[in-house]
Protein backbone atom coordinates (compact mmCIF):
# COMPACT_ATOMS: atom_id res chain seq x y z
CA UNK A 1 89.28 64.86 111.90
CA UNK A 2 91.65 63.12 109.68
CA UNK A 3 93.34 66.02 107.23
CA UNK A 4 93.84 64.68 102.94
CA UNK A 5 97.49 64.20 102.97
CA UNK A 6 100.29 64.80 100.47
CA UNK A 7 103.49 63.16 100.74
CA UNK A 8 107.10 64.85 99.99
CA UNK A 9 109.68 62.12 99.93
CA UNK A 10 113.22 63.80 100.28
CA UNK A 11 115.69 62.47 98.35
CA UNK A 12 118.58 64.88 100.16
CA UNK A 13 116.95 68.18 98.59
CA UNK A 14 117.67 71.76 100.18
CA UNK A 15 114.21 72.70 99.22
CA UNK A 16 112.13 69.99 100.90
CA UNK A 17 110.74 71.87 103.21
CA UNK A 18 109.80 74.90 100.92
CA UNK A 19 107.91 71.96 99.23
CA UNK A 20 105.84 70.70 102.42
CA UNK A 21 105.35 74.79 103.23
CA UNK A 22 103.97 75.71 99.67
CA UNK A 23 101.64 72.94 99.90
CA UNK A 24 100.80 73.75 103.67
CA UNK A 25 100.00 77.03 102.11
CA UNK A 26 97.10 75.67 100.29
CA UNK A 27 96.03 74.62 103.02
CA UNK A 28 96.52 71.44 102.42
CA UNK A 29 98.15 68.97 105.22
CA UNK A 30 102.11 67.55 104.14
CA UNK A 31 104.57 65.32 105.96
CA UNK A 32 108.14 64.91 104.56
CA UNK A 33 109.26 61.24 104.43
CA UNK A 34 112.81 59.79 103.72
CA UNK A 35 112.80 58.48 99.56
CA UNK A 36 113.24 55.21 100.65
CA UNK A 37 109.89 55.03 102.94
CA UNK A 38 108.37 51.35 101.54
CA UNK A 39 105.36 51.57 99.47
CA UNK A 40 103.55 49.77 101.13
CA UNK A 41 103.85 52.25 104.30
CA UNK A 42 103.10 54.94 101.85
CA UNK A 43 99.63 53.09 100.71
CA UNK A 44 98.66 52.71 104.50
CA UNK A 45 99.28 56.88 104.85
CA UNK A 46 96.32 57.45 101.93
CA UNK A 47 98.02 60.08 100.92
CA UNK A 48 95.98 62.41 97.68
CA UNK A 49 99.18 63.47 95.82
CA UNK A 50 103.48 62.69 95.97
CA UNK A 51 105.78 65.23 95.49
CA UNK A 52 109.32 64.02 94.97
CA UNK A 53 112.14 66.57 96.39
CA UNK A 54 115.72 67.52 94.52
CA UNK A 55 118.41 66.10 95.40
CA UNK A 56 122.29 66.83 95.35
CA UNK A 57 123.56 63.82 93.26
CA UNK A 58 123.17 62.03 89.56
CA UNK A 59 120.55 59.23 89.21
CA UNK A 60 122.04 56.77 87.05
CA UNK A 61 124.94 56.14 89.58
CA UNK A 62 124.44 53.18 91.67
CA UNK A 63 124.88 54.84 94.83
CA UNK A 64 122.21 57.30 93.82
CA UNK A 65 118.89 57.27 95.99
CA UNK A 66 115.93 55.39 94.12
CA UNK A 67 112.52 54.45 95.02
CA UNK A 68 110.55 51.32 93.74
CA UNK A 69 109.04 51.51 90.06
CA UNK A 70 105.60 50.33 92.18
CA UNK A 71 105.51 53.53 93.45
CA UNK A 72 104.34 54.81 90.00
CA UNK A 73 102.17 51.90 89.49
CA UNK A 74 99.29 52.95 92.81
CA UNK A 75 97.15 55.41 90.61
CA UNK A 76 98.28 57.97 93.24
CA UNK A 77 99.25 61.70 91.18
CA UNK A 78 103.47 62.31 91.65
CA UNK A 79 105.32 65.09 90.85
CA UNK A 80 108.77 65.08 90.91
CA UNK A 81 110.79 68.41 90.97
CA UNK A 82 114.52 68.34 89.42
CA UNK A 83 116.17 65.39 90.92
CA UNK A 84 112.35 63.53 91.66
CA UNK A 85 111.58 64.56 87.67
CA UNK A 86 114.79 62.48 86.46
CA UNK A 87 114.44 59.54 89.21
CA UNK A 88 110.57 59.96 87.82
CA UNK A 89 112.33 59.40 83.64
CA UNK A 90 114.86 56.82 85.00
CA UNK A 91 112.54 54.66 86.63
CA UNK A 92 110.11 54.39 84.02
CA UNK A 93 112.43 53.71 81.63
CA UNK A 94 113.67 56.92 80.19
CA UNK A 95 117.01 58.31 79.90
CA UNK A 96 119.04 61.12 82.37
CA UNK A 97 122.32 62.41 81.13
CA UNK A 98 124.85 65.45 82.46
CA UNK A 99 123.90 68.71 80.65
CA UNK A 100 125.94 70.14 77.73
CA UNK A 101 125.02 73.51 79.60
CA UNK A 102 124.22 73.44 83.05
CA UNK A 103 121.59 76.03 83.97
CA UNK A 104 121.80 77.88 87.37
CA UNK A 105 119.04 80.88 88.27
CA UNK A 106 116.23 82.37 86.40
CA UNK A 107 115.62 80.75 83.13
CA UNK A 108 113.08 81.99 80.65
CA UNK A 109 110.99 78.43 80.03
CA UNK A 110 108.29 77.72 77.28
CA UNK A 111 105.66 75.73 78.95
CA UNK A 112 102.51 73.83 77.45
CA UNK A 113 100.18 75.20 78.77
CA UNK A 114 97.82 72.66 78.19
CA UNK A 115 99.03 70.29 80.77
CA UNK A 116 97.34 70.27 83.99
CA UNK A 117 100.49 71.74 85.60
CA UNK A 118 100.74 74.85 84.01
CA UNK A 119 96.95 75.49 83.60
CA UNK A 120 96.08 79.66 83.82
CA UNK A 121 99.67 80.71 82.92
CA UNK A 122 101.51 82.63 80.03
CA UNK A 123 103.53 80.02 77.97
CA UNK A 124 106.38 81.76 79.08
CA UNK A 125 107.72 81.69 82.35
CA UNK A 126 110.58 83.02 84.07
CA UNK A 127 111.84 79.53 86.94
CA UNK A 128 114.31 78.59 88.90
CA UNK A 129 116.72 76.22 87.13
CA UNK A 130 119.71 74.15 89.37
CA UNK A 131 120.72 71.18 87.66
CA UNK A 132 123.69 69.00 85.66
CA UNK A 133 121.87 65.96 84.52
CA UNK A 134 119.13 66.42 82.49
CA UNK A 135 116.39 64.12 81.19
CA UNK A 136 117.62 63.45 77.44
CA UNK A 137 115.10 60.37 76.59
CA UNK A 138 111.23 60.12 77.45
CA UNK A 139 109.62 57.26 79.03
CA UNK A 140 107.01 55.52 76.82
CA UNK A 141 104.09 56.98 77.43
CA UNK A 142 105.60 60.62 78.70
CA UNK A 143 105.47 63.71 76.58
CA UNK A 144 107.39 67.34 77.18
CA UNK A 145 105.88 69.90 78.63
CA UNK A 146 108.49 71.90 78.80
CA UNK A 147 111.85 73.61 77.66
CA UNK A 148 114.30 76.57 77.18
CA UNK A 149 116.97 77.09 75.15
CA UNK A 150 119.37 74.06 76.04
CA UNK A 151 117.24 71.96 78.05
CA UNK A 152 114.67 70.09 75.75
CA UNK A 153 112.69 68.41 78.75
CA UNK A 154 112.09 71.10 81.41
CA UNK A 155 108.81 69.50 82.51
CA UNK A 156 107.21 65.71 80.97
CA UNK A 157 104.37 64.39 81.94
CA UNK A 158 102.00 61.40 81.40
CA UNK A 159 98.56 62.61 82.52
CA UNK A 160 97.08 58.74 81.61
CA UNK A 161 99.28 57.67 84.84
CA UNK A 162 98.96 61.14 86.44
CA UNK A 163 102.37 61.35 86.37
CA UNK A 164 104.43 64.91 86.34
CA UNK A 165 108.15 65.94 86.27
CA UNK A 166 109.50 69.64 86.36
CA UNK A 167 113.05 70.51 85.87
CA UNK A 168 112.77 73.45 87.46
CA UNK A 169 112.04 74.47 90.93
CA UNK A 170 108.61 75.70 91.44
CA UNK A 171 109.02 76.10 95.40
CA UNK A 172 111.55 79.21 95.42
CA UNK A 173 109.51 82.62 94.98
CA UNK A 174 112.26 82.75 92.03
CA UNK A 175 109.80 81.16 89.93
CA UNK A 176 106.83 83.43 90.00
CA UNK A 177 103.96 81.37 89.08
CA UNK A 178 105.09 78.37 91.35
CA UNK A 179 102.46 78.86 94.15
CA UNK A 180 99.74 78.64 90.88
CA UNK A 181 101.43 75.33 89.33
CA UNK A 182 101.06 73.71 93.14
CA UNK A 183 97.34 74.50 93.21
CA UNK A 184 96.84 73.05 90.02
CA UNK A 185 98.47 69.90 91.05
CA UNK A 186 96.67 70.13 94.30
CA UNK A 187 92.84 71.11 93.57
CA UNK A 188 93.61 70.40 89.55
CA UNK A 189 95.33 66.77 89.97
CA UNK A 190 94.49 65.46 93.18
CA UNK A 191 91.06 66.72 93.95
CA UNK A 192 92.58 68.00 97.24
CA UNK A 193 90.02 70.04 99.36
CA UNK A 194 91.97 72.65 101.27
CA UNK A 195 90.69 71.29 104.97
CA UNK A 196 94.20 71.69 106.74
CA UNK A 197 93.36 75.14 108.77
CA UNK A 198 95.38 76.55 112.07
CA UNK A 199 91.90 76.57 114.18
CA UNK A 200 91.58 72.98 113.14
CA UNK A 201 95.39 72.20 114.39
CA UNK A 202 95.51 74.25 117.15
CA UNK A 203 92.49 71.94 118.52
CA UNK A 204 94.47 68.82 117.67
CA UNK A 205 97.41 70.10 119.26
CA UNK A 206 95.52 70.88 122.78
CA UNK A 207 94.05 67.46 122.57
CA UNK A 208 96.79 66.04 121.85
CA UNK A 209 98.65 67.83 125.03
CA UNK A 210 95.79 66.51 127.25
CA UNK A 211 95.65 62.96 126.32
CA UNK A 212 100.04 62.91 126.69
CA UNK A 213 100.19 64.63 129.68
CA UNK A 214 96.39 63.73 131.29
CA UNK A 215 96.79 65.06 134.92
CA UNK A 216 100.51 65.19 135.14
CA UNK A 217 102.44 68.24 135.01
CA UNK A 218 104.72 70.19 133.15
CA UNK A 219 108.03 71.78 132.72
CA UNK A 220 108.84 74.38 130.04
CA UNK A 221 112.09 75.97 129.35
CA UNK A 222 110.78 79.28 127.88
CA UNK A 223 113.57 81.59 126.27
CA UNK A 224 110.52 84.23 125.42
CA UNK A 225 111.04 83.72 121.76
CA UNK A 226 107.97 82.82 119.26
CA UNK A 227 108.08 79.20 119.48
CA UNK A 228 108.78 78.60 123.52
CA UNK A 229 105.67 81.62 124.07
CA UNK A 230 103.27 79.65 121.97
CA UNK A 231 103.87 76.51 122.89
CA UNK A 232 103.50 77.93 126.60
CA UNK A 233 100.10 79.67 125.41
CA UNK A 234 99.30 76.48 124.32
CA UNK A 235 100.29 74.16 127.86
CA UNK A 236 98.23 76.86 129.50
CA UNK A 237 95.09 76.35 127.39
CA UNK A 238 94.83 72.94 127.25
CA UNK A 239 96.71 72.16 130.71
CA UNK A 240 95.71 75.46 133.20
CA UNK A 241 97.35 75.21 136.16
CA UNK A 242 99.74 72.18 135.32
CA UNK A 243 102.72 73.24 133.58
CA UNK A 244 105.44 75.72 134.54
CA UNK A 245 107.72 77.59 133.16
CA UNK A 246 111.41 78.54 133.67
CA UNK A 247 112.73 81.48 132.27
CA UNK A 248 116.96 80.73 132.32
CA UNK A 249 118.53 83.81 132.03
CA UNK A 250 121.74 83.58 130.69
CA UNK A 251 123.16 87.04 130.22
CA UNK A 252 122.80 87.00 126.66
CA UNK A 253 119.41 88.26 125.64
CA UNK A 254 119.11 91.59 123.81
CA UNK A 255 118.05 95.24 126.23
CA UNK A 256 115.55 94.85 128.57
CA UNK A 257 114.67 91.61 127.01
CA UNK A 258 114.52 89.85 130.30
CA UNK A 259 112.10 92.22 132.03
CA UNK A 260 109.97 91.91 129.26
CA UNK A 261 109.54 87.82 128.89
CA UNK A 262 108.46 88.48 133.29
CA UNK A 263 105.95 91.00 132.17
CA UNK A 264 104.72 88.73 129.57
CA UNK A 265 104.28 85.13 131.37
CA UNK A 266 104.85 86.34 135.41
CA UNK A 267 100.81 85.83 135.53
CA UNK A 268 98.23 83.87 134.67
CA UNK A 269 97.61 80.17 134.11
CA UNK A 270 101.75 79.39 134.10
CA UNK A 271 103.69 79.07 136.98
CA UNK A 272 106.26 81.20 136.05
CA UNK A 273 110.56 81.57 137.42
CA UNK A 274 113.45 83.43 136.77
CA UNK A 275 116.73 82.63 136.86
CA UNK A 276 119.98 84.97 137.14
CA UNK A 277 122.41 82.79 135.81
CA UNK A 278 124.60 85.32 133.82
CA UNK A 279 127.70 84.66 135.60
CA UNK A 280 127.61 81.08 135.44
CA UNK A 281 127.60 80.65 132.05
CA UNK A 282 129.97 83.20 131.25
CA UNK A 283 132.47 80.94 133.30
CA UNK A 284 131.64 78.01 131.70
CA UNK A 285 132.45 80.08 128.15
CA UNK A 286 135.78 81.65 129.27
CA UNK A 287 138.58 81.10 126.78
CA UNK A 288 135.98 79.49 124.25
CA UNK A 289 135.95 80.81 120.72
CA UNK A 290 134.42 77.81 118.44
CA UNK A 291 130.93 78.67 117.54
CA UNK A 292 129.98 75.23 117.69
CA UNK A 293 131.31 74.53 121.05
CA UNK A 294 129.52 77.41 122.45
CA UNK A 295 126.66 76.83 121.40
CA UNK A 296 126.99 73.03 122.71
CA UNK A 297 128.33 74.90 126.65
CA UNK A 298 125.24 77.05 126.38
CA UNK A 299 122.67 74.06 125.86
CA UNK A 300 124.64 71.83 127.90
CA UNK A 301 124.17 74.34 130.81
CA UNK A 302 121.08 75.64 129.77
CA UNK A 303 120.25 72.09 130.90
CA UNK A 304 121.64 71.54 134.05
CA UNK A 305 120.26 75.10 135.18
CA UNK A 306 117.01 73.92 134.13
CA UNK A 307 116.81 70.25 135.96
CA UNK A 308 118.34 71.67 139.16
CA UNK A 309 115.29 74.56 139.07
CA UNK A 310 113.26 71.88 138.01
CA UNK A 311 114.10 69.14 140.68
CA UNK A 312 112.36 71.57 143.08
CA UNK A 313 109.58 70.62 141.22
CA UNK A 314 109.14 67.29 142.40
CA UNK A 315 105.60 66.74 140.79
CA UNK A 316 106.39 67.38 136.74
CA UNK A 317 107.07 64.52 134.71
CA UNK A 318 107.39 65.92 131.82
CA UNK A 319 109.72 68.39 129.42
CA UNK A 320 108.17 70.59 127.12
CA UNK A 321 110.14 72.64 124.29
CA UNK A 322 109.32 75.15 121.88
CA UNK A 323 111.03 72.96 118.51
CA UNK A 324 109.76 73.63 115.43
CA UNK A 325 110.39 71.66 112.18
CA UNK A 326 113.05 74.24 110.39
CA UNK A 327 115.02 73.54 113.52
CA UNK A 328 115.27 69.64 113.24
CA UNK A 329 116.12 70.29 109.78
CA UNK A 330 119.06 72.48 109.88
CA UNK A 331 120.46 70.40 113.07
CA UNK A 332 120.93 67.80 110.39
CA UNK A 333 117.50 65.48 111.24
CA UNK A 334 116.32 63.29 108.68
CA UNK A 335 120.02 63.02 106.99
CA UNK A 336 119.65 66.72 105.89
CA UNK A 337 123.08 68.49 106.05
CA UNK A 338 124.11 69.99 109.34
CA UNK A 339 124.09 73.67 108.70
CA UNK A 340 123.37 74.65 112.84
CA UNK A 341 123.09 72.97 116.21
CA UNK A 342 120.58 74.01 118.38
CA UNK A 343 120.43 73.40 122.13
CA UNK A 344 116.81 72.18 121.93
CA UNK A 345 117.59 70.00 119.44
CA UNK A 346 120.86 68.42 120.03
CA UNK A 347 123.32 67.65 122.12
CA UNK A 348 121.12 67.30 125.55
CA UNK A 349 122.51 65.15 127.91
CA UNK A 350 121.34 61.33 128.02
CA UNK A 351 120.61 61.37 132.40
CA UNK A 352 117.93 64.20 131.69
CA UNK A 353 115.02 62.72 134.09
CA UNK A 354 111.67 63.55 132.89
CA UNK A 355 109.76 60.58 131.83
CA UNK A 356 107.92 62.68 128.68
CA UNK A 357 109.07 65.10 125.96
CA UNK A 358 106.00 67.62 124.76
CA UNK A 359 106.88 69.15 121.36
CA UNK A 360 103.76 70.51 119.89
CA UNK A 361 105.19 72.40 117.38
CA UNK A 362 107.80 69.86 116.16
CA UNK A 363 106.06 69.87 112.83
CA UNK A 364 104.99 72.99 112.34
CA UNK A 365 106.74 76.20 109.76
CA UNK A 366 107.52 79.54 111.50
CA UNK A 367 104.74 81.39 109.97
CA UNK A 368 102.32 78.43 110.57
CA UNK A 369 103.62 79.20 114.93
CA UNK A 370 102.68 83.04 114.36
CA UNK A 371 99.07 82.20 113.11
CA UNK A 372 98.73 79.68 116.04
CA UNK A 373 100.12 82.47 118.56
CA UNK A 374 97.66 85.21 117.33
CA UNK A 375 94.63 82.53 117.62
CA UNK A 376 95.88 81.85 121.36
CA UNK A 377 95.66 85.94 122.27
CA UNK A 378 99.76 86.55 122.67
CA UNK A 379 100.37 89.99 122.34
CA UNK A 380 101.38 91.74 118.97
CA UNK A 381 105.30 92.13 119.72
CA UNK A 382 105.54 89.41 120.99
CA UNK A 383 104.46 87.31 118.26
CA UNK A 384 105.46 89.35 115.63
CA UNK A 385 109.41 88.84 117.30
CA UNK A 386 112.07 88.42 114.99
CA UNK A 387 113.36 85.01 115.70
CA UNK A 388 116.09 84.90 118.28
CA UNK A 389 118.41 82.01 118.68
CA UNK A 390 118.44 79.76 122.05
CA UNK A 391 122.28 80.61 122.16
CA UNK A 392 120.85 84.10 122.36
CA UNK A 393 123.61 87.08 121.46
CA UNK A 394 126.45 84.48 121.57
CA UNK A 395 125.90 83.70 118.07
CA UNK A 396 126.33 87.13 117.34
CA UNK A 397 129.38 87.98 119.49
CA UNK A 398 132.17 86.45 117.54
CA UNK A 399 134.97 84.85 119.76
CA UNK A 400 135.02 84.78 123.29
CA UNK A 401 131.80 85.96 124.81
CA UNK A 402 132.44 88.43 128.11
CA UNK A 403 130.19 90.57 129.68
CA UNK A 404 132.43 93.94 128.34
CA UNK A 405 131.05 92.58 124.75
CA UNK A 406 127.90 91.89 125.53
CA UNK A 407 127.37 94.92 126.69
CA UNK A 408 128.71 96.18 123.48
CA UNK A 409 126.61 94.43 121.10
CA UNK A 410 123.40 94.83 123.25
CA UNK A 411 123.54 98.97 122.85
CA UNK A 412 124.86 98.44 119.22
CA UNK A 413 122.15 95.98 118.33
CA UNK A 414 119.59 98.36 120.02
CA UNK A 415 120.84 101.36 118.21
CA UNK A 416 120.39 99.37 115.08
CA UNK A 417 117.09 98.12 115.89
CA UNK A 418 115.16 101.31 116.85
CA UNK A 419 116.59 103.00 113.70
CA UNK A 420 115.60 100.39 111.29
CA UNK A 421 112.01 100.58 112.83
CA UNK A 422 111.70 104.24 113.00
CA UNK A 423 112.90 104.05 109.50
CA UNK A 424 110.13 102.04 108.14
CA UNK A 425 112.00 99.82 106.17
CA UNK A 426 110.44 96.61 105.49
CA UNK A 427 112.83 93.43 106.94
CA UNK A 428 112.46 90.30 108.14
CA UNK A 429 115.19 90.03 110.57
CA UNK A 430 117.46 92.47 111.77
CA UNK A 431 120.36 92.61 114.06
CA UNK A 432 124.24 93.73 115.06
CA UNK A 433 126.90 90.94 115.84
CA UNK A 434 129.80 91.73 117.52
CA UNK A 435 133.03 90.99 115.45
CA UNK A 436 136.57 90.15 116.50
CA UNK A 437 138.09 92.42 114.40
CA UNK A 438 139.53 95.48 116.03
CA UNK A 439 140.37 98.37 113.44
CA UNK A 440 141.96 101.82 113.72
CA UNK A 441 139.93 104.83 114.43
CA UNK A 442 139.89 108.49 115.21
CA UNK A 443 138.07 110.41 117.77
CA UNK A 444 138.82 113.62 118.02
CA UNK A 445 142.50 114.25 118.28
CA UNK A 446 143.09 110.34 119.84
CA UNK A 447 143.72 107.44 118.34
CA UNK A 448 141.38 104.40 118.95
CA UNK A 449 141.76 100.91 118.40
CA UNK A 450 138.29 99.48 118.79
CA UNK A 451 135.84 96.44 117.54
CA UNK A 452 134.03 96.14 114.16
CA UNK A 453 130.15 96.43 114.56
CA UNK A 454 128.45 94.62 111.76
CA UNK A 455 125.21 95.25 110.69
CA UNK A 456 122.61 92.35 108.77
CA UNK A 457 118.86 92.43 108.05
CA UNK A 458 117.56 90.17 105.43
CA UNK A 459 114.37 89.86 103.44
CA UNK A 460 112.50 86.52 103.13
CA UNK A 461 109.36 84.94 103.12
CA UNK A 462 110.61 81.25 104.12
CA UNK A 463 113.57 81.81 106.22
CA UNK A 464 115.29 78.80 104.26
CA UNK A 465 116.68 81.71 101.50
CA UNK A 466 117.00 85.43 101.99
CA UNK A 467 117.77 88.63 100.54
CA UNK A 468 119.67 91.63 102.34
CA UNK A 469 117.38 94.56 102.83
CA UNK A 470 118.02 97.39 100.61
CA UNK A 471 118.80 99.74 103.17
CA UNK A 472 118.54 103.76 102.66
CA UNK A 473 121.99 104.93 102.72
CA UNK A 474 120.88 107.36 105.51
CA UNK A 475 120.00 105.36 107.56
CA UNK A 476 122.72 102.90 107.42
CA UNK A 477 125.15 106.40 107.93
CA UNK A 478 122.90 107.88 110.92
CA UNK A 479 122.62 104.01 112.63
CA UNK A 480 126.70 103.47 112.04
CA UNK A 481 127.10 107.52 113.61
CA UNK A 482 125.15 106.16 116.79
CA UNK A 483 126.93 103.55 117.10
CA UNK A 484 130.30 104.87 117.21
CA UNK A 485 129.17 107.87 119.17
CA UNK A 486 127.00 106.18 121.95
CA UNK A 487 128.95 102.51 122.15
CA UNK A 488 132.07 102.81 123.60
CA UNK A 489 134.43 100.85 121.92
CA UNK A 490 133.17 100.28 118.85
CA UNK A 491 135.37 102.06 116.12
CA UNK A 492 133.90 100.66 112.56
CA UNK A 493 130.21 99.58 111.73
CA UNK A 494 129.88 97.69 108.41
CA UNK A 495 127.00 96.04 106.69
CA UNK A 496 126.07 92.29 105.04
CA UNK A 497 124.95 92.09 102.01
CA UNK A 498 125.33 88.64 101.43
CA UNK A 499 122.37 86.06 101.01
CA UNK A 500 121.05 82.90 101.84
CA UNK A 501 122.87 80.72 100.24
CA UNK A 502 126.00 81.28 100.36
CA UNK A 503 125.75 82.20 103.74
CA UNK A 504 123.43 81.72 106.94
CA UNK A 505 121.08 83.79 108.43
CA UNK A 506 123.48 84.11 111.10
CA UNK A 507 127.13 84.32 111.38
CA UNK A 508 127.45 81.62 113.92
């Protein structure tokens, strides 16, 4: 079955992918595309609608990223969002300009709410606004729809071409009606039907295993995290008895983690091994304190582990991976900004031998992996995990990485862990890292000189921006008390209560 489509062409945008996941949402199938994809490749796609992303620069320059007037001409609904609303003006003849007032955050917006767009809401809204150029002359044809207090076009449209442009950013749960305005454009504009469902891609993606792989087998590199679990519930469905999977242990997985993963996958239709390779890559990260070259060691290694367990495997001819789409796109994929590297991502070595890489999940959201987990019977906790990086604690031991802090940050991060759960506090992600900051302390009547524990949980529903948690000032004191009690060496626990942006989930 062949899913109604809708196109987001990125035009460098930080919020493309909140795009393609709002519309995914709707149930509704979307695939991001560079903004300079021809139109004629766009025409062969049959896409129902076009969303056109942000972007970080200022359309009238000549080194600005365009698209082709024709584009506008195909009868096809387009909605372009901040930077794709003034490429939208500019092409058709309108006018951008920079802002007398740039607007940043919240803004309180009059809409009209006759437009198509903003059908079912109150004529005042409360959206996202990012932006220095504004749109300052209409198109022929285009009317406002749209505007606050300095900006006098915060949405146009021309509902003759189907044509829409909003200033603001209706993708960020910052603008609270945003999900509405996308099913308007969706069921409203485009007619869509809503067929894109998780039963109907988890049936594609089996199928799609079997007709890659046929009777060959498989080799998985499963860390035990959401995406490497499901995408080995998913080998074993549609491939029993072909694919296996090897569990690298590289010292760096939080308590008990390990044993765990064995329980999970040691039986059943995977061919499951272990292997104790703590030392190994601790020697490999001796002296090493750049987060990026860790994390390109630990892949790098995590590699060669992996083919030399896997060259005992004579028969498999092909890789499989657990990569999902957020990770492409914060490894800098697609000319997005590198934020991250990740091992399963970038930076494997060019001699790897398997004829075949299976990604099933390359295109698919966190959230969207969870719901396909649940439908393929993985346990609860397991698909409910807070997502771990491949680089494991490493990214949350700041420095050089030894066993003596390891050992640290796994009872610290524990500590942290079961308090925040017994707590009830409602968080997304969780965790300790491991400073390199050693501070003075006292206990009892003797000086100490020990590391900085710091705390960081975060609430989001997209992973691409967060919130810290508001955390219960008892249980932030009675989690830092453990901690200094039961973790020797570990003087100081503070918390993070910065968000995404500025900063990173993580702090490597």
């Amino acid at each position: 079955m062949q899913n109604e489509l809708v196109i987001v062409l990125d035009f460098g945008g930080q919020y493309k992918e909140l795009i393609a996941r709002r519309i995914r949402e709707c149930h509704v199938l979307s695939r991001i595309l560079p903004g300079t994809t021809p139109v004629e490749k766009l025409k062969e796609m049959n896409p129902i609608g076009i969303v056109l992303t942000g972007g970080p620069q200022s359309v009238y320059l000549p080194q600005s990223p365009r698209c082709d007037r024709s584009l506008f001409e195909l009868g096809i609904p387009v909605w372009g969002i901040c930077y794709g609303a003034q490429l939208l003006c500019h092409v058709m003849g309108g006018e951008v300009s920079p802002c007398a007032q740039s607007e940043y955050g919240v803004t309180s917006t009059i809409l009209d709410t006759a437009t198509g767009l903003f059908k079912g809401l109150d004529a005042q809204q409360g959206v996202l606004m990012s932006h220095t150029d504004q749109i300052s002359r209409l198109p022929q044809g285009f009317i406002g729809a749209a505007h606050t207090s300095s900006c006098p076009y915060a949405a146009v449209f021309n509902e003759e071409k189907r044509l829409y442009g909003t200033q603001f950013h209706p993708e960020v749960i910052s603008t609270k009606h945003g999900e509405q305005m996308f099913k308007n454009f969706l069921f409203d504009i485009c007619h869509a039907k809503g067929d894109y469902t998780m039963r109907g891609v988890e049936k594609e993606l089996i199928e799609s295993i079997r007709a890659q792989v046929a009777d060959g087998q498989v080799v998985l590199g499963l860390s035990g995290g959401v995406d490497s679990s499901v995408c080995a519930a998913l080998l074993a469905k549609a491939i029993p008895g072909q694919a296996f999977c090897i569990f690298v242990d590289h010292g760096m997985m939080r308590k008990d983690e390990g044993d765990q993963i064995e329980a999970v996958f040691a039986s059943g239709a995977l061919q499951f091994i272990r292997v104790n390779a703590q030392e190994r890559f601790l020697g490999k990260l001796k002296g090493v304190t750049d987060p990026e070259t860790k994390r390109k060691i630990i892949g790098e290694e995590f590699v060669r582990v992996f083919e030399e367990e896997s060259e005992k495997l004579r028969g498999a001819e092909f890789l499989a991976q657990g990569t999902i789409y957020p990770d492409v796109v914060e490894s800098g994929a697609n000319k997005s900004a590198t934020i991250k590297s990740h091992h399963n991502v970038g930076g494997l070595p060019k001699d790897i031998r398997f004829k075949g890489l299976v990604e099933p999940l390359r295109g698919l959201f966190k959230d969207e992996v969870r719901i396909l987990g649940k439908r393929l019977g993985l346990p609860a906790f397991l698909v409910n995990r807070q997502p771990f990086p491949g680089p494991g604690l490493a990214v949350r031991c700041i420095g050089e990485i030894t066993k003596e802090k390891l050992d640290l940050l796994r009872e610290a991060d524990a500590i942290f862990r079961e308090e925040l759960e017994c707590s009830r506090v409602k968080a997304s992600q969780y965790f300790a890292v491991l400073t390199d900051t050693r501070s003075v302390g006292v206990m009892g009547d003797f000086r100490t000189y020990g590391y900085t524990v710091a705390l960081r949980s975060v609430n989001t529903t997209d992973f691409m921006t967060c919130e810290y948690t508001k955390i219960p000032h008892s249980v932030l004191g009675r989690t830092a008390e453990r901690i200094v009690n039961e973790v020797r060496g570990v003087s100081r626990v503070v918390y993070d209560i910065t968000g995404k942006p500025p900063a990173t989930v993580e702090w490597e």
